[in-house]
Protein backbone atom coordinates (compact mmCIF):
# COMPACT_ATOMS: atom_id res chain seq x y z
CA UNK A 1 -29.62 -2.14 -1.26
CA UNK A 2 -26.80 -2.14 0.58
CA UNK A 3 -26.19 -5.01 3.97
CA UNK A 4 -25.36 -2.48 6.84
CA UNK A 5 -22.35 -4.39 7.26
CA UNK A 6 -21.08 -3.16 4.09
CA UNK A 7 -22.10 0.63 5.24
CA UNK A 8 -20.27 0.14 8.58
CA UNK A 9 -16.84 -1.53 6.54
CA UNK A 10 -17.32 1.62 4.31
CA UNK A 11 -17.69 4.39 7.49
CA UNK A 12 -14.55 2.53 9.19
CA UNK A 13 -12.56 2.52 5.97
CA UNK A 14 -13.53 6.29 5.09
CA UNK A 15 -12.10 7.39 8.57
CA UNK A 16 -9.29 4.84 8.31
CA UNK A 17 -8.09 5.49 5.00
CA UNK A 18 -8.25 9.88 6.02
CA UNK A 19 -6.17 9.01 8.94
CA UNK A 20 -3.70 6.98 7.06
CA UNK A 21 -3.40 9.64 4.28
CA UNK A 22 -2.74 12.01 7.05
CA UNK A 23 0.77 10.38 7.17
CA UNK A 24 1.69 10.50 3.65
CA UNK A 25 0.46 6.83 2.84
CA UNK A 26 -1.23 5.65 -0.02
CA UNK A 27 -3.49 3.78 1.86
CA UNK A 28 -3.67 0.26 -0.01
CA UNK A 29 -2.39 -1.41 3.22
CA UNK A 30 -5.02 -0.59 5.60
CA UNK A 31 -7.56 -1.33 2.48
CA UNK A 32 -6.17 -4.55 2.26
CA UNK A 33 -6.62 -5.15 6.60
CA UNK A 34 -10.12 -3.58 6.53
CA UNK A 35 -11.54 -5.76 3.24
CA UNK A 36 -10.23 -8.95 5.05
CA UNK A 37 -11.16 -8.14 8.36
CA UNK A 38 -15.04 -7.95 6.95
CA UNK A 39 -14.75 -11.30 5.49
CA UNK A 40 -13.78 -10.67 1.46
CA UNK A 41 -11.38 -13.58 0.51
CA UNK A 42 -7.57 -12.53 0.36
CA UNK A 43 -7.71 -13.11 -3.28
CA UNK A 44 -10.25 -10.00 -4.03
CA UNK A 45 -8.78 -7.86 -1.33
CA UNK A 46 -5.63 -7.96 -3.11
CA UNK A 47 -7.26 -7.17 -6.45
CA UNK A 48 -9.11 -4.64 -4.60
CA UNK A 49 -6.38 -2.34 -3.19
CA UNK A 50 -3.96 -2.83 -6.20
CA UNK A 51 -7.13 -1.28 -8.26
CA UNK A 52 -7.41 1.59 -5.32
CA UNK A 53 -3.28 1.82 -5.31
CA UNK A 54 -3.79 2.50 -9.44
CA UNK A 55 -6.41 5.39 -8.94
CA UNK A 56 -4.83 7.34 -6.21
CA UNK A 57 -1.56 7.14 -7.01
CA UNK A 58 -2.04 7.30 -10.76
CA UNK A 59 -3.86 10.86 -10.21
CA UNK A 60 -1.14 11.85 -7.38
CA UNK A 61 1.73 11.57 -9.78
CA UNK A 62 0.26 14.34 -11.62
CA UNK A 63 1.68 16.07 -9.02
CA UNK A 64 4.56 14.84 -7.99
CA UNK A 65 6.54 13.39 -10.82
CA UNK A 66 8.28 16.98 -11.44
CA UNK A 67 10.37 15.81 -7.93
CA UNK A 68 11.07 12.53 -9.29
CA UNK A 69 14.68 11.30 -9.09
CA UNK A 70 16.03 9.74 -11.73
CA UNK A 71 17.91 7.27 -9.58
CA UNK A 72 15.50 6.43 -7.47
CA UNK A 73 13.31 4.76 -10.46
CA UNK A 74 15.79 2.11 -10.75
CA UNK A 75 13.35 0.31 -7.82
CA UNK A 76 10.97 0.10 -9.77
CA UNK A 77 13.17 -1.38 -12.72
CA UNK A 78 13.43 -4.90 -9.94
CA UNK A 79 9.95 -4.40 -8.74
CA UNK A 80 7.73 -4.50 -11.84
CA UNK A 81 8.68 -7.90 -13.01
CA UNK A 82 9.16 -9.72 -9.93
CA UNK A 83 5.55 -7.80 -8.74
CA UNK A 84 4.07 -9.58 -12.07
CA UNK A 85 5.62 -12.88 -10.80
CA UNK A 86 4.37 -12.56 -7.32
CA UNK A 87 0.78 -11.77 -8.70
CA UNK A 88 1.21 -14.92 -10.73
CA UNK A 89 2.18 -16.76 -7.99
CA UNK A 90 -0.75 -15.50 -5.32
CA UNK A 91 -3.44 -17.34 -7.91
CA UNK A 92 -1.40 -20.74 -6.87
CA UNK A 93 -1.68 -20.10 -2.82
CA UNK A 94 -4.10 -21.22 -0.95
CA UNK A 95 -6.77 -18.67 0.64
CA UNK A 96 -5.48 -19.52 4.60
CA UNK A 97 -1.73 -19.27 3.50
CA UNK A 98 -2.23 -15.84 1.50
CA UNK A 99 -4.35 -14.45 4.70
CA UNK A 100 -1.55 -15.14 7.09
CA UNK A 101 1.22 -13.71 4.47
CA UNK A 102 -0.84 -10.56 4.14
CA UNK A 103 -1.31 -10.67 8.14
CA UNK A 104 2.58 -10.81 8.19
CA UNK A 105 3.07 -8.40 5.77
CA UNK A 106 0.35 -5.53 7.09
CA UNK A 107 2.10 -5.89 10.56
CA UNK A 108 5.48 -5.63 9.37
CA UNK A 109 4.46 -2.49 7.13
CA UNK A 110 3.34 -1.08 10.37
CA UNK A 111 6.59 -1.20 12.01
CA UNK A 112 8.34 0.21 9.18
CA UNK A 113 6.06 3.12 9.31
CA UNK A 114 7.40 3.18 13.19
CA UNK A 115 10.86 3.24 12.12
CA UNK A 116 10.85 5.40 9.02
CA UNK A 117 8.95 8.37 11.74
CA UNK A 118 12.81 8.34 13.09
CA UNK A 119 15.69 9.43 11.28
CA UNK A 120 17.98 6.71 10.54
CA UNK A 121 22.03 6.24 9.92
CA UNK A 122 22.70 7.66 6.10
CA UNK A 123 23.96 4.46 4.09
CA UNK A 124 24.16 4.87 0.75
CA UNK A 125 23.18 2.39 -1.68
CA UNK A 126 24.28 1.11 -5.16
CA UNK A 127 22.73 0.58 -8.14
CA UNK A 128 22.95 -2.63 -7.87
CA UNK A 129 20.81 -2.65 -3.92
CA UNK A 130 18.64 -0.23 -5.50
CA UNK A 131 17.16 -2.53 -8.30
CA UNK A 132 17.50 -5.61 -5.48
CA UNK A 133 15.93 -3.88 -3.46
CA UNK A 134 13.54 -3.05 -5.52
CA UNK A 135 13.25 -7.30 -6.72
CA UNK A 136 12.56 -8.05 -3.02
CA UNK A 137 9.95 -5.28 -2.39
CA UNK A 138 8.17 -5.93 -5.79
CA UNK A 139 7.69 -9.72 -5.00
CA UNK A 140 6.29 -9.32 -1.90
CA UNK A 141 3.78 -6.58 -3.02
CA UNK A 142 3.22 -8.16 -5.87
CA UNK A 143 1.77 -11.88 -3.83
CA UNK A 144 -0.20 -9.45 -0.99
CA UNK A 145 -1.72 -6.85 -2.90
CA UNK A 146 -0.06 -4.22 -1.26
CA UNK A 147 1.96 -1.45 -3.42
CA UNK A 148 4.70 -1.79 -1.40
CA UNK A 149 5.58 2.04 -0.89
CA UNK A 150 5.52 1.84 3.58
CA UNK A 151 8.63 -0.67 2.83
CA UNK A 152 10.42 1.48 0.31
CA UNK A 153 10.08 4.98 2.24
CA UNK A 154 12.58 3.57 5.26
CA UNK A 155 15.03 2.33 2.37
CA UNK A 156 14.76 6.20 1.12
CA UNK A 157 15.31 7.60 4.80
CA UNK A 158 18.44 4.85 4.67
CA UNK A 159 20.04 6.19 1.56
CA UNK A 160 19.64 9.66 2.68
CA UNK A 161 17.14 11.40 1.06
CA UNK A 162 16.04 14.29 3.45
CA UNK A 163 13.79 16.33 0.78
CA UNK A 164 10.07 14.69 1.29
CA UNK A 165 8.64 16.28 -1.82
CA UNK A 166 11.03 13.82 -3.48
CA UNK A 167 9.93 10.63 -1.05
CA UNK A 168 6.65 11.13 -1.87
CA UNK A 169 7.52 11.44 -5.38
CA UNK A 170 9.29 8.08 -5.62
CA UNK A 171 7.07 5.91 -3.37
CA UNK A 172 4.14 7.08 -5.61
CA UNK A 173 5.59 6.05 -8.70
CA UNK A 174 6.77 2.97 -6.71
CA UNK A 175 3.56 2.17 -5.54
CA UNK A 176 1.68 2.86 -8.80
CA UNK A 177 3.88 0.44 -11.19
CA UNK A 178 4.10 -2.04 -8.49
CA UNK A 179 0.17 -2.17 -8.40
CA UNK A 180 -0.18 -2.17 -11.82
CA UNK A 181 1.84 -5.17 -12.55
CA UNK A 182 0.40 -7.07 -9.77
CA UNK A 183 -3.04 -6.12 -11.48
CA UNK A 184 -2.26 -7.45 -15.02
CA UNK A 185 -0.58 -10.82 -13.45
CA UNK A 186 -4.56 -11.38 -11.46
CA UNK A 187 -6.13 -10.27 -15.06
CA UNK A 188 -8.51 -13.78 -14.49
CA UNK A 189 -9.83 -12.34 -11.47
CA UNK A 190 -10.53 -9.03 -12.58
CA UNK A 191 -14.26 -9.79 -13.27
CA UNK A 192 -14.87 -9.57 -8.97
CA UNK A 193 -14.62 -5.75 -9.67
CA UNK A 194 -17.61 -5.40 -11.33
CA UNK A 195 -19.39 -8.47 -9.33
CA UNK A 196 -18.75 -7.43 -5.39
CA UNK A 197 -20.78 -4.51 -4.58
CA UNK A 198 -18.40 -4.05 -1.82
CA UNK A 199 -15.86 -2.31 -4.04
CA UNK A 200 -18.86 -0.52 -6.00
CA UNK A 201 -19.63 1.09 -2.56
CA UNK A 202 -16.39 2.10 -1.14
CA UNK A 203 -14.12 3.06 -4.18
CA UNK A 204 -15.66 6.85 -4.13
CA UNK A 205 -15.62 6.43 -0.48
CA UNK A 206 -12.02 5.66 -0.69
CA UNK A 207 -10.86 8.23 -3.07
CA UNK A 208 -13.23 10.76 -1.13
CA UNK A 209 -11.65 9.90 1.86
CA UNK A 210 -7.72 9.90 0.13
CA UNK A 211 -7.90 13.71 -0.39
CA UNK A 212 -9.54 14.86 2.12
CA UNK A 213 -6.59 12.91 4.22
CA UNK A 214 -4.11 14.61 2.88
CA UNK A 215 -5.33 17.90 2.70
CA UNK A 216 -5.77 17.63 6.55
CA UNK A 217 -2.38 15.82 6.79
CA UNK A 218 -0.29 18.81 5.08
CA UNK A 219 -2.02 21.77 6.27
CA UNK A 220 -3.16 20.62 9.77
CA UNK A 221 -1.17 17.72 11.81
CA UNK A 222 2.20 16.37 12.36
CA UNK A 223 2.90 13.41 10.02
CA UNK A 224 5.15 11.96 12.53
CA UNK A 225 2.40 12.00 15.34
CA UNK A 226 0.10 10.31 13.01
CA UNK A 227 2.95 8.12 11.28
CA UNK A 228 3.32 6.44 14.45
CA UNK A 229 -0.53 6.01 15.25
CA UNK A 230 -1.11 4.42 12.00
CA UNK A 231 2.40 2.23 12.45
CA UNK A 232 0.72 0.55 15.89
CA UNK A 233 -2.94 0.11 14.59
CA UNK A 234 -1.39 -1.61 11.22
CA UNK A 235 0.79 -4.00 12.96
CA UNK A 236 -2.02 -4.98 15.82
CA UNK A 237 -4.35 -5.63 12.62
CA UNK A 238 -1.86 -7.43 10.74
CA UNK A 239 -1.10 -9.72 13.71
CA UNK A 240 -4.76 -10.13 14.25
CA UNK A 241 -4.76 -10.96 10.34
CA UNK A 242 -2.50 -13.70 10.65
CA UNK A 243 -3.21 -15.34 13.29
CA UNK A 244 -6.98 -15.17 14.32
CA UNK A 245 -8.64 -18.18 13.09
């Protein structure tokens, strides 16, 4: 049987994760703030939501990779190896230091998801800040858990990309390679997926919750109302994340 605390985590996360889909999101950052918030170590929430980042995006790609831009791959050309590397290097740091990294890093995503809901100067980038870019982005994602796609979509709006079928298209290929290196580099702590009957219970829930998100999102709301919503609960989290004791 299931604690109710893990029934309540799930109920929160199922409405969290719709509303955070309702902006276009994968959702591995608010699985990340929601798994550490109910007391699972930093180490298995980040093995958690790069697992969750592999499902949804791997299945949304499906979709979307017919709007893929060749160019725009080149991010993930940086960001797979130095994700690897920054998985590598989260099994070194300790538990307190990785909590308040991720706390940094869920707040921050949150107020890129503020500033990607306005449009921003068109700079255009290089090949060479693409795959940097993409280094930087990969590292980072790669030592939180955390695909890395709410930092990449303001780069997109920054290089000028207006069409959001093809957005969506690169931060989900972003996301999913990003997450899948970060997996492989935690492959010794891969055994907690089959051990903690926390993911057991709110994987479905999570996937459940994913579509019927964005179905809701792209038929029903405005993404920039709820872009903004989800920017100011992520960064109050993250903050809480990092610096709660």
């Amino acid at each position: 049987m299931f604690s109710p605390s893990i029934l309540l985590t799930g109920v929160i996360l199922s409405i969290a994760v719709i509303i955070y889909t309702m902006g276009g999101f994968g959702g591995g950052s608010i699985f990340v703030a929601i798994l550490l918030l109910s007391g699972t170590a930093p180490s298995q929430a980040a093995v958690f939501s790069l697992l969750f980042n592999i499902i949804s995006t791997g299945t949304s790609l499906t979709r979307w990779r017919i709007y893929l831009e060749r160019k725009f791959t080149l991010f993930s050309v940086g960001s797979i190896p130095f994700s690897f590397i920054g998985g590598l290097l989260s099994l070194t740091v300790q538990e307190y230091v990785l909590k308040m990294v991720m706390g940094v890093v869920i707040a921050f995503s949150g107020l890129f998801i503020l500033i990607s809901s306005k449009p921003l100067a068109n700079i255009r980038l290089s090949i060479l800040h693409i795959i940097f870019i993409g280094c930087l982005i990969g590292f980072i994602a790669g030592l939180t858990g955390i695909g890395g796609g709410v930092y990449l979509a303001p780069i997109l709006l920054l290089d000028g990309i207006s069409d959001p079928k093809a957005t969506a298209a690169t931060t989900t290929f972003f996301i999913f390679s990003n997450s899948l290196a970060g997996l492989l580099a935690r492959t010794e702590r891969m055994h907690v997926i089959l051990q903690n009957q926390i993911l057991l219970l709110l994987l479905p829930i999570v996937v459940i919750s994913a579509i019927v998100g964005g179905h809701i999102g792209s038929r029903m709301l405005s993404r920039e109302k709820v872009k903004k919503i989800i920017g100011a609960i992520l960064t109050g989290i993250g903050l809480f994340i990092a610096f709660y004791q």
